[in-house]
PDB file of N, CA and C in Angstrom:
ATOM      1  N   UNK A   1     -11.589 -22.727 -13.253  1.00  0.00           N
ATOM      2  CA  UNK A   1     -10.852 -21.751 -14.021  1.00  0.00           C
ATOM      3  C   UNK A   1     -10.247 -22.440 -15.233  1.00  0.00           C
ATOM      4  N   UNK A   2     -10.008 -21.410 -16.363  1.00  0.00           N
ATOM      5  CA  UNK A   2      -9.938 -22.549 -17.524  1.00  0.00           C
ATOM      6  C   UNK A   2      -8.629 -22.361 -17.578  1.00  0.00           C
ATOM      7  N   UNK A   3      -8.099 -23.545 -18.699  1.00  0.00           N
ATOM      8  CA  UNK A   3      -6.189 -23.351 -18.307  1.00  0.00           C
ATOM      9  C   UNK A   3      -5.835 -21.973 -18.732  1.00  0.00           C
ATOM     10  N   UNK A   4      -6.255 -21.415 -19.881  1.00  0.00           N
ATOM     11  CA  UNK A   4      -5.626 -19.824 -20.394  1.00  0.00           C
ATOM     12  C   UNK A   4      -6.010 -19.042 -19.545  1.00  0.00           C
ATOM     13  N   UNK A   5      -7.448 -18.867 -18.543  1.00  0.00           N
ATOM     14  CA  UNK A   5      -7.109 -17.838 -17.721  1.00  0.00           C
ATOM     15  C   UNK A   5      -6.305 -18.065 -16.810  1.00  0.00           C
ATOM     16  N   UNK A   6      -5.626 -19.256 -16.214  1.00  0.00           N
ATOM     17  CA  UNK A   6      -4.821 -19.467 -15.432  1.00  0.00           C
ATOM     18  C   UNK A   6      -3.479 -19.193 -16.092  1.00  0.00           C
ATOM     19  N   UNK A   7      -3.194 -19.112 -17.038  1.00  0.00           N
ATOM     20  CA  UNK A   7      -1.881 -18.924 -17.664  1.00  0.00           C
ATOM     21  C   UNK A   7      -1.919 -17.255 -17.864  1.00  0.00           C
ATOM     22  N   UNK A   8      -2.939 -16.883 -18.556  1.00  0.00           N
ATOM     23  CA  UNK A   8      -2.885 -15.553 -18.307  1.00  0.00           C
ATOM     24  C   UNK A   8      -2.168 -14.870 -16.899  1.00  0.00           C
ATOM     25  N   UNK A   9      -3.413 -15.869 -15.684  1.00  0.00           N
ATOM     26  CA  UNK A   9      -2.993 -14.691 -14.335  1.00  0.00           C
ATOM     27  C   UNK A   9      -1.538 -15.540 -13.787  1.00  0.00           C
ATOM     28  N   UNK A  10      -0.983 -16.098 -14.390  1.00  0.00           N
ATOM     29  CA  UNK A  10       0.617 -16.506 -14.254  1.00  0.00           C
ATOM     30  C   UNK A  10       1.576 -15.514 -14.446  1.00  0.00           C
ATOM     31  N   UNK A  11       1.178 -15.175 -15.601  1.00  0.00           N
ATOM     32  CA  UNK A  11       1.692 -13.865 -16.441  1.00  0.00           C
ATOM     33  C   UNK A  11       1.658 -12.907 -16.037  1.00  0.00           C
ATOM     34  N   UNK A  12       0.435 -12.756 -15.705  1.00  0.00           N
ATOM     35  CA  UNK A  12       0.229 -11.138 -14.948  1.00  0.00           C
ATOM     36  C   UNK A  12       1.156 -10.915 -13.915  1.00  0.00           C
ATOM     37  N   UNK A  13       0.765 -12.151 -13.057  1.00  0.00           N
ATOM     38  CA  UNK A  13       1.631 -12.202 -11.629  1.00  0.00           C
ATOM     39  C   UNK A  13       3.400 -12.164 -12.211  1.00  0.00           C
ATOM     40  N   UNK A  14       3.853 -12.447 -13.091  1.00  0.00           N
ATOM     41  CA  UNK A  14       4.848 -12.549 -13.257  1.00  0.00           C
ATOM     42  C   UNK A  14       5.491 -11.076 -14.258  1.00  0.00           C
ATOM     43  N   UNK A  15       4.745 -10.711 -14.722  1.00  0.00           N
ATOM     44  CA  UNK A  15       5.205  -9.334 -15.373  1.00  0.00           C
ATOM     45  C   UNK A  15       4.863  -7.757 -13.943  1.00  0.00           C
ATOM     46  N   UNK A  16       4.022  -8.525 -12.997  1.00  0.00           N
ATOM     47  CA  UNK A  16       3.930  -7.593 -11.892  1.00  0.00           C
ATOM     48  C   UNK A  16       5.400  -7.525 -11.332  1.00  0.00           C
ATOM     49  N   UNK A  17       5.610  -8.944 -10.894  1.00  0.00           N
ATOM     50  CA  UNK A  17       7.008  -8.882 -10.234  1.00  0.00           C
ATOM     51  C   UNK A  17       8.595  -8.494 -11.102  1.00  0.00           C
ATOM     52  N   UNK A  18       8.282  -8.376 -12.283  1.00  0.00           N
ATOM     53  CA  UNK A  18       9.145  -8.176 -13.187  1.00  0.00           C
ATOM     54  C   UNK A  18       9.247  -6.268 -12.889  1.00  0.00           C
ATOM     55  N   UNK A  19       8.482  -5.916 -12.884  1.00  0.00           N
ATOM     56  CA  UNK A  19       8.126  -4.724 -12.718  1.00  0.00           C
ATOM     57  C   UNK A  19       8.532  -4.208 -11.342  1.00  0.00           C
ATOM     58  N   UNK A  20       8.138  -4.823 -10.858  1.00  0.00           N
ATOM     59  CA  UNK A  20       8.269  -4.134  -9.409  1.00  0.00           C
ATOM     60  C   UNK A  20       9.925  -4.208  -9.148  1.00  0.00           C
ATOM     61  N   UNK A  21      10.543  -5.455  -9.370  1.00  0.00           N
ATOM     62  CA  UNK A  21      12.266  -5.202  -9.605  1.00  0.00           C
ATOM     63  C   UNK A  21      12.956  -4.018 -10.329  1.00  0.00           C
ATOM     64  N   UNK A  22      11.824  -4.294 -11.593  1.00  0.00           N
ATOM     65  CA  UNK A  22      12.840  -2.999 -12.152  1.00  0.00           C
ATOM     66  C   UNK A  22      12.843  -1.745 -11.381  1.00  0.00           C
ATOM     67  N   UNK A  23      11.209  -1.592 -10.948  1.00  0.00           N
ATOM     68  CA  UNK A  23      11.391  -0.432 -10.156  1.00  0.00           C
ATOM     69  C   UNK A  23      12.294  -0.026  -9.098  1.00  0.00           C
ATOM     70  N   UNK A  24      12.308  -1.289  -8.463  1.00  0.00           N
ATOM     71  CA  UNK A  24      13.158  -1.158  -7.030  1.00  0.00           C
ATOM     72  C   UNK A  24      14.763  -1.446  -7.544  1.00  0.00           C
ATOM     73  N   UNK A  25      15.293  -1.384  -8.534  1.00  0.00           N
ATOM     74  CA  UNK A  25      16.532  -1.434  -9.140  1.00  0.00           C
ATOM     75  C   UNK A  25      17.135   0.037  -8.988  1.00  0.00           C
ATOM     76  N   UNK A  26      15.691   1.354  -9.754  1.00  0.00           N
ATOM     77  CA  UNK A  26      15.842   2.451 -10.407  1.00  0.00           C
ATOM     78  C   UNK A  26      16.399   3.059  -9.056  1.00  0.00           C
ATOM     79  N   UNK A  27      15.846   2.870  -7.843  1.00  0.00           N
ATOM     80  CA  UNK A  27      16.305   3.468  -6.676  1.00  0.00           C
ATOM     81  C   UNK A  27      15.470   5.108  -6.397  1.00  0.00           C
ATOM     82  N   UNK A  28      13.982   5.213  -6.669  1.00  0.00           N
ATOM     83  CA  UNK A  28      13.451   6.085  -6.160  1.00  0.00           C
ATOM     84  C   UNK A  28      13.680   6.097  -4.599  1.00  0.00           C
ATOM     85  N   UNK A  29      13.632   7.572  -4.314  1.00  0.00           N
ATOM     86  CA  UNK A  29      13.469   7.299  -2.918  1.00  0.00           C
ATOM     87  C   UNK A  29      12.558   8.564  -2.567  1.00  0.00           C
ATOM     88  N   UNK A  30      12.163   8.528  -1.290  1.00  0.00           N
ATOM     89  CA  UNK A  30      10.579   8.958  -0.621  1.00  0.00           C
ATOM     90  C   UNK A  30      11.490  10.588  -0.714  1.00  0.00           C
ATOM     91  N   UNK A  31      10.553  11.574  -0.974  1.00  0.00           N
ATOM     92  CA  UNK A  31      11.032  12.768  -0.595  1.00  0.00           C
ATOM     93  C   UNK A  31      11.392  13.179   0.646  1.00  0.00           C
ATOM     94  N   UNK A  32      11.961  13.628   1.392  1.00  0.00           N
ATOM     95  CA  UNK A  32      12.152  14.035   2.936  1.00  0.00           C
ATOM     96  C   UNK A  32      10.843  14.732   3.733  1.00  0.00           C
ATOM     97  N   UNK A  33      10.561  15.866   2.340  1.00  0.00           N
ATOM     98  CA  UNK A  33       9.026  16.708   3.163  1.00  0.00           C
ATOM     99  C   UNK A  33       8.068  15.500   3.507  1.00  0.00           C
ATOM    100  N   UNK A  34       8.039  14.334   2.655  1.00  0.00           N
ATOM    101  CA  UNK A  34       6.908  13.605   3.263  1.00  0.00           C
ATOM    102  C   UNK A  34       6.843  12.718   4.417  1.00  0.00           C
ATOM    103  N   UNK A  35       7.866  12.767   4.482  1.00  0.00           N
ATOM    104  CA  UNK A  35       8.341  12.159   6.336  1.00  0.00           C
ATOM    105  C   UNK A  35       8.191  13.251   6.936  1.00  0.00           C
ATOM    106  N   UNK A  36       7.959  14.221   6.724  1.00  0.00           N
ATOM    107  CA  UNK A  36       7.934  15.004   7.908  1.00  0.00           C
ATOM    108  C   UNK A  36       6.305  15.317   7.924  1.00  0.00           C
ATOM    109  N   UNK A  37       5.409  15.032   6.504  1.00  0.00           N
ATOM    110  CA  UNK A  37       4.446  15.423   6.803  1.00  0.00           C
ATOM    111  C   UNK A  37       3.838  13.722   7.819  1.00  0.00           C
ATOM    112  N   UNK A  38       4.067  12.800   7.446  1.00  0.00           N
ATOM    113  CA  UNK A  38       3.771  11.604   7.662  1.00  0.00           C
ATOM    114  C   UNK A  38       3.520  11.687   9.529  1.00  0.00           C
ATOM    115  N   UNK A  39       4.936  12.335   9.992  1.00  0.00           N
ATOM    116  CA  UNK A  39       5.345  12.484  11.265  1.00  0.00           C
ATOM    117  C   UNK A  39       4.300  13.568  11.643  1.00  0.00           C
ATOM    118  N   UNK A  40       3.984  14.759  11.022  1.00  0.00           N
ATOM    119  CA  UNK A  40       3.130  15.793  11.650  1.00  0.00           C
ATOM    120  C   UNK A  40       1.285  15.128  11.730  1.00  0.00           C
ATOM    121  N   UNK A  41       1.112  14.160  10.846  1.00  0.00           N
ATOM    122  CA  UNK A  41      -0.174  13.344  11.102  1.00  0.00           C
ATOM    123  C   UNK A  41       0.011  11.965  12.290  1.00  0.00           C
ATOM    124  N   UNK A  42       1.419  12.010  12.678  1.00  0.00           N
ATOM    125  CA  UNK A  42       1.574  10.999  13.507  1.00  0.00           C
ATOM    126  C   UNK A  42       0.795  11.767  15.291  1.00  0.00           C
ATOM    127  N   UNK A  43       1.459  12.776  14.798  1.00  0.00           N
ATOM    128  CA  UNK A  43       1.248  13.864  16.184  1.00  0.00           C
ATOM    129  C   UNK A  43       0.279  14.018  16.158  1.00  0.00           C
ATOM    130  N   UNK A  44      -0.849  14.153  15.118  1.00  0.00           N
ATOM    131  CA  UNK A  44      -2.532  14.281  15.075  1.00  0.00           C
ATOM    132  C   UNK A  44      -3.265  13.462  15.687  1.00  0.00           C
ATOM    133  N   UNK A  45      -3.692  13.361  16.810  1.00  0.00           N
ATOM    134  CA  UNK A  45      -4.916  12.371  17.684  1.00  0.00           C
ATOM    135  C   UNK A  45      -6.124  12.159  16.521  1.00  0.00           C
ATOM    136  N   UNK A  46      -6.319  13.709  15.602  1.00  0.00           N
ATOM    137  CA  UNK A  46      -7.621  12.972  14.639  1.00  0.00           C
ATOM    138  C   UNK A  46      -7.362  12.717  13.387  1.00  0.00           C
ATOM    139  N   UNK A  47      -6.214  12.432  13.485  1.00  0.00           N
ATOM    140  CA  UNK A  47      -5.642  12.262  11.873  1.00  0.00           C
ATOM    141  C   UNK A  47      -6.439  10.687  11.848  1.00  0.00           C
ATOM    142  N   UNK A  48      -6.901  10.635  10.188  1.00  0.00           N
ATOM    143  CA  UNK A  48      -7.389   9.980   9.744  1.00  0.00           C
ATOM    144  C   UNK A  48      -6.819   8.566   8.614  1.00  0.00           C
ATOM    145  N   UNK A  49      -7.260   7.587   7.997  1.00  0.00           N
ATOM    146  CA  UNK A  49      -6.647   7.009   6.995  1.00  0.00           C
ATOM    147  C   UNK A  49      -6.578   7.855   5.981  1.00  0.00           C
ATOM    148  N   UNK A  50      -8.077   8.461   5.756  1.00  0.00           N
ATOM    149  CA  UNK A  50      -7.624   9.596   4.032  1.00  0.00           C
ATOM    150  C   UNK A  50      -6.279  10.421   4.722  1.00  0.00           C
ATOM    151  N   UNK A  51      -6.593  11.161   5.401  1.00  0.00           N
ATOM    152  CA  UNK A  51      -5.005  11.808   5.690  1.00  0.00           C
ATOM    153  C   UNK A  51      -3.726  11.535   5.289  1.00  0.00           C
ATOM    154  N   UNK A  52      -3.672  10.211   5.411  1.00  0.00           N
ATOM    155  CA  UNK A  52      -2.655   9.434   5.300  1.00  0.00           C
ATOM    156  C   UNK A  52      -2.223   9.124   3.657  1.00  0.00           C
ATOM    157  N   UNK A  53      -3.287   8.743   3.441  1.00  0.00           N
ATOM    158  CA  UNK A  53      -3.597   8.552   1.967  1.00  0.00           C
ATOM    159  C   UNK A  53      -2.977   9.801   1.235  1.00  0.00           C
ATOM    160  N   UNK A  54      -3.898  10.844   1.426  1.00  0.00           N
ATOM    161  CA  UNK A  54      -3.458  12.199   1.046  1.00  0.00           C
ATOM    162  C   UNK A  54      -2.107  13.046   0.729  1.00  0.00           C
ATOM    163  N   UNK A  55      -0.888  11.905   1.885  1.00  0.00           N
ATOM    164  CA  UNK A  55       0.299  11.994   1.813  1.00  0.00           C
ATOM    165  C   UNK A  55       0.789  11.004   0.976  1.00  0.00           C
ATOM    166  N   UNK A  56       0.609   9.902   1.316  1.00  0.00           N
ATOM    167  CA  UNK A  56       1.172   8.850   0.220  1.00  0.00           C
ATOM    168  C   UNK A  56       0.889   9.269  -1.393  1.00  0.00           C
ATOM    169  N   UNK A  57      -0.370   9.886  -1.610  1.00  0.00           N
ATOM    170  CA  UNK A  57      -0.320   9.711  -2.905  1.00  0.00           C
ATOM    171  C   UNK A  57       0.675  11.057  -3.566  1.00  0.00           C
ATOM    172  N   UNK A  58       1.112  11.871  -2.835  1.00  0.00           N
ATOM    173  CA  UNK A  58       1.951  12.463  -3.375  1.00  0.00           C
ATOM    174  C   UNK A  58       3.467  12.262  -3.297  1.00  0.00           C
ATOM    175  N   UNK A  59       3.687  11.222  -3.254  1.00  0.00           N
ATOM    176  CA  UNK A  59       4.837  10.629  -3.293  1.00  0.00           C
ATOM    177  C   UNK A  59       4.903   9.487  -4.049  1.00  0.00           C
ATOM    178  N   UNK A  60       5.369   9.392  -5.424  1.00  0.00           N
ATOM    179  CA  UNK A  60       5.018   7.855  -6.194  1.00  0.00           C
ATOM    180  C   UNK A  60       6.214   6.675  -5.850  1.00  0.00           C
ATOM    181  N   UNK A  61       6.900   6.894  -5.098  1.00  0.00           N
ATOM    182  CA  UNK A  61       8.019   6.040  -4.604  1.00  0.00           C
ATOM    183  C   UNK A  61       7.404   5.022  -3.335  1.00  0.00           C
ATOM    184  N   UNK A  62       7.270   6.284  -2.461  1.00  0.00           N
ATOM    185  CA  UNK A  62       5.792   5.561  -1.286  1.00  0.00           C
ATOM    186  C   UNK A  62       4.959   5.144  -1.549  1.00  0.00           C
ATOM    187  N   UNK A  63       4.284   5.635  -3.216  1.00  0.00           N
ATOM    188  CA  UNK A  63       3.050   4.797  -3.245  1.00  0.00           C
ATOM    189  C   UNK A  63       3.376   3.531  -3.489  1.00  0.00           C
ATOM    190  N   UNK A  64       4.588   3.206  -4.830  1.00  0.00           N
ATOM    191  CA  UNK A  64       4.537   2.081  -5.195  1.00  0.00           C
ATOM    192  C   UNK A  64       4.727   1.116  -3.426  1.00  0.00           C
ATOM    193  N   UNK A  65       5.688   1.645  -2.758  1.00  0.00           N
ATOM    194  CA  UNK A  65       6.061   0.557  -1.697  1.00  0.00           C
ATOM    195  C   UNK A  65       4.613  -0.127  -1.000  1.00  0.00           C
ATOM    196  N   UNK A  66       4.354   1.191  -1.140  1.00  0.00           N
ATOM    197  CA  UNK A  66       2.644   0.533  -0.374  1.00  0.00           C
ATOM    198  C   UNK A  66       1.581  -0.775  -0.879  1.00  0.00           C
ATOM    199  N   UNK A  67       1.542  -0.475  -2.383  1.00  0.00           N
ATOM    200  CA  UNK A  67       0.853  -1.155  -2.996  1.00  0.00           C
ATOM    201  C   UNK A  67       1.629  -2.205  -2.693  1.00  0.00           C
ATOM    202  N   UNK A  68       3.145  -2.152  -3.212  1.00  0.00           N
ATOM    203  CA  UNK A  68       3.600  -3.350  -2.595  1.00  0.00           C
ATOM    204  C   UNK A  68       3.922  -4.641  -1.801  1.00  0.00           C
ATOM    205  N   UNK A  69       3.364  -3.492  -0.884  1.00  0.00           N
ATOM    206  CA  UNK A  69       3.155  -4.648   0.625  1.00  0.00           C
ATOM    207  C   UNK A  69       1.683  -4.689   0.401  1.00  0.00           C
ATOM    208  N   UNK A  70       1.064  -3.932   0.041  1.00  0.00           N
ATOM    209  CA  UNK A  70      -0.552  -4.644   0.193  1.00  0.00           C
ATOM    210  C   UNK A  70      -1.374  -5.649  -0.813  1.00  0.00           C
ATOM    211  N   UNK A  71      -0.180  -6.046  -1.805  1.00  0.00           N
ATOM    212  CA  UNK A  71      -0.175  -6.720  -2.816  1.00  0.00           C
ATOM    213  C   UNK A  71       0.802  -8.039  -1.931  1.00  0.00           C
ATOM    214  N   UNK A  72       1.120  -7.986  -1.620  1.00  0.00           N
ATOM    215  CA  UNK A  72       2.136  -9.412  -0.689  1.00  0.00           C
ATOM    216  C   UNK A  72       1.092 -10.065  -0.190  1.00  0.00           C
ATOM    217  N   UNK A  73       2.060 -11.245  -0.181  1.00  0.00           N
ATOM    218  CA  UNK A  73       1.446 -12.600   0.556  1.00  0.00           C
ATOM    219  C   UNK A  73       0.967 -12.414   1.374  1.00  0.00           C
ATOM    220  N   UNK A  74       1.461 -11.480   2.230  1.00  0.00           N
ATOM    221  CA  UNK A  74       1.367 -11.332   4.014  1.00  0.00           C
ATOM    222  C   UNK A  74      -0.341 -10.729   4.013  1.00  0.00           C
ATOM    223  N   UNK A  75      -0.764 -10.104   3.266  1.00  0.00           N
ATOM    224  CA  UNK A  75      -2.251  -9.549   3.125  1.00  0.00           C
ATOM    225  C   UNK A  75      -3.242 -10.522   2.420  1.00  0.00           C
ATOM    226  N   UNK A  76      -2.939 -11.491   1.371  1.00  0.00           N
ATOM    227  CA  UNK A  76      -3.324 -12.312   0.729  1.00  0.00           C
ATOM    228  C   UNK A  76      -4.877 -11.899  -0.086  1.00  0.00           C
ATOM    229  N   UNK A  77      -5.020 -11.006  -0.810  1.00  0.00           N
ATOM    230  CA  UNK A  77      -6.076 -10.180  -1.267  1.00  0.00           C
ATOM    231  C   UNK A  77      -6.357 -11.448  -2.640  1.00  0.00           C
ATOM    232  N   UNK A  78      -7.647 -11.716  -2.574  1.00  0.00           N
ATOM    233  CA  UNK A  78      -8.080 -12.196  -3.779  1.00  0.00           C
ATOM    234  C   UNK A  78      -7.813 -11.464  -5.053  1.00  0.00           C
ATOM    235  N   UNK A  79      -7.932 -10.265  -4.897  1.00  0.00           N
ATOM    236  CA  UNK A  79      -7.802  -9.363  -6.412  1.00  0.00           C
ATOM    237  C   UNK A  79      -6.720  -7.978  -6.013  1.00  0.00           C
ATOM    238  N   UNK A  80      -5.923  -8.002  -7.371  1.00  0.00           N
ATOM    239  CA  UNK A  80      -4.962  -6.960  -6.932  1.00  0.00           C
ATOM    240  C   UNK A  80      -5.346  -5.775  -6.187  1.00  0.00           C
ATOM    241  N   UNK A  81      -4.681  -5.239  -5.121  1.00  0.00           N
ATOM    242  CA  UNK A  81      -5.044  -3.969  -5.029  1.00  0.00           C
ATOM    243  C   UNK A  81      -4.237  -2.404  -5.557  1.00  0.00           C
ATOM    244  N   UNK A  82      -5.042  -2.018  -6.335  1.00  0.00           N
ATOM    245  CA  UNK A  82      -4.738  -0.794  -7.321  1.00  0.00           C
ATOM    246  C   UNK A  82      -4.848   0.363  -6.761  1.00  0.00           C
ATOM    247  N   UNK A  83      -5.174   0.906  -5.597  1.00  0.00           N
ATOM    248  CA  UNK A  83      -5.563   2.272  -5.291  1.00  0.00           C
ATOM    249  C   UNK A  83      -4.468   2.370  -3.886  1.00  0.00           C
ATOM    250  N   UNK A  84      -4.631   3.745  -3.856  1.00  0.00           N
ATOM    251  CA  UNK A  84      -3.724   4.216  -2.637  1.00  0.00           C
ATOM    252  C   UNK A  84      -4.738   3.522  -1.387  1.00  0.00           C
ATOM    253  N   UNK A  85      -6.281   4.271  -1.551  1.00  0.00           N
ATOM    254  CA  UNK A  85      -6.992   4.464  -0.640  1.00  0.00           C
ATOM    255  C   UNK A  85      -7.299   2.785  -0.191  1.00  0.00           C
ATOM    256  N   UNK A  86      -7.338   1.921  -0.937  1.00  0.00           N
ATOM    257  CA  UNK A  86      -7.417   0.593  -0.889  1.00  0.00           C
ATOM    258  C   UNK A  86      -6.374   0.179   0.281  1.00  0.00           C
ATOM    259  N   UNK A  87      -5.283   0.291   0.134  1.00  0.00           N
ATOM    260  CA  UNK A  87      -3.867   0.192   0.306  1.00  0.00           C
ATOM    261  C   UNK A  87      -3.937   0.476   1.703  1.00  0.00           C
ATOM    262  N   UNK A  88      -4.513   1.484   1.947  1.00  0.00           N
ATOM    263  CA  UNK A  88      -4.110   1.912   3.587  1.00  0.00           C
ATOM    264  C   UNK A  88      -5.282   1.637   3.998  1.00  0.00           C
ATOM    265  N   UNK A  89      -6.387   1.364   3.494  1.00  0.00           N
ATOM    266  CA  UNK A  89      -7.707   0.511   4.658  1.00  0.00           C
ATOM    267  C   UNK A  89      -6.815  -0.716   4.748  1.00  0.00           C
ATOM    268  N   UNK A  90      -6.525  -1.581   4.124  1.00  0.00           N
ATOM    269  CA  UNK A  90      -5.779  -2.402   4.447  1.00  0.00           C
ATOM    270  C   UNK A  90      -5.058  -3.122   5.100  1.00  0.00           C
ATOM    271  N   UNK A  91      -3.935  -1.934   5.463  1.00  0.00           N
ATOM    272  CA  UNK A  91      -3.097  -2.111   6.023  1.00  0.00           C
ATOM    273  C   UNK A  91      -3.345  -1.238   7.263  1.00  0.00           C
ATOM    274  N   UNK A  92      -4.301  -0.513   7.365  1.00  0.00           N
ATOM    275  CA  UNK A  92      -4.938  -0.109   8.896  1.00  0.00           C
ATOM    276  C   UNK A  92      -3.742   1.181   9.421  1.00  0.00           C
ATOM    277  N   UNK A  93      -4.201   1.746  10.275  1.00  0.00           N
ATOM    278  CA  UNK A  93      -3.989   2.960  10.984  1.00  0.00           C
ATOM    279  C   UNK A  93      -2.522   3.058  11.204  1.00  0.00           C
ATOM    280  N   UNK A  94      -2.825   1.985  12.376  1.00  0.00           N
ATOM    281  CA  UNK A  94      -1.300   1.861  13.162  1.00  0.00           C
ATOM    282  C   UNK A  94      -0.507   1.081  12.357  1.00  0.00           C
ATOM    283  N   UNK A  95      -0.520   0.666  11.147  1.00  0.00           N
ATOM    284  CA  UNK A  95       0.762   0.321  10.521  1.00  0.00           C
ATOM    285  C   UNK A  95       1.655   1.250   9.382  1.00  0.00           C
ATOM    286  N   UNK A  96       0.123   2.072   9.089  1.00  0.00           N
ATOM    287  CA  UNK A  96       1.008   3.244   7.969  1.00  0.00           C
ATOM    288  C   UNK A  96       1.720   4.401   9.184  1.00  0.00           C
ATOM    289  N   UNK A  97       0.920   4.500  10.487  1.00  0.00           N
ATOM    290  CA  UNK A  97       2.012   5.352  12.138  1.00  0.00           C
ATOM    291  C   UNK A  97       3.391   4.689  11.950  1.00  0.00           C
ATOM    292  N   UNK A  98       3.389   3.740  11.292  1.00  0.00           N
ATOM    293  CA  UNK A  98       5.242   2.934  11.757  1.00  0.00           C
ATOM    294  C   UNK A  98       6.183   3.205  10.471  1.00  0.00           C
TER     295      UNK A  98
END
């Protein structure tokens, strides 16, 4: 890797996290209906990941958190992940249930 693209993805990584503070400064918070829809796909035996998806993306507070964690260390993804639907293959069934 040559030094400027490495300085570049320094940057990136560092205007991501710049970002993501500010966001989490502003103090969005999750709407209430979507906990309850979250909970009514919990009760679904065939509820699915799109399902899930389907809820998150209408909530942009939940989405960002998501990307969030699926952008963390703890997942360690070679390349950012940008999509909802990304986000919750990811992070699998039983962790978007919790």
């Amino acid at each position: 890797m040559k030094a400027r693209n490495l300085l570049t993805a320094i940057e990136l990584q560092e205007r991501r996290e710049y970002l993501a503070r500010q966001l989490d400064s502003i103090g969005f918070e999750s709407q209430p209906q979507i906990a309850v829809k979250i909970l009514e796909l919990n009760a679904r035996p065939d509820a699915q990941l799109k399902d899930y998806a389907a809820v998150v993306k209408t909530d942009p507070s939940l989405s960002g958190r998501l990307l969030k964690l699926a952008n963390s260390a703890m997942f360690a993804q070679r390349k950012p992940v940008t999509s909802i639907d990304r986000a919750c293959l990811l992070l699998g069934l039983e962790r978007l249930k919790s």
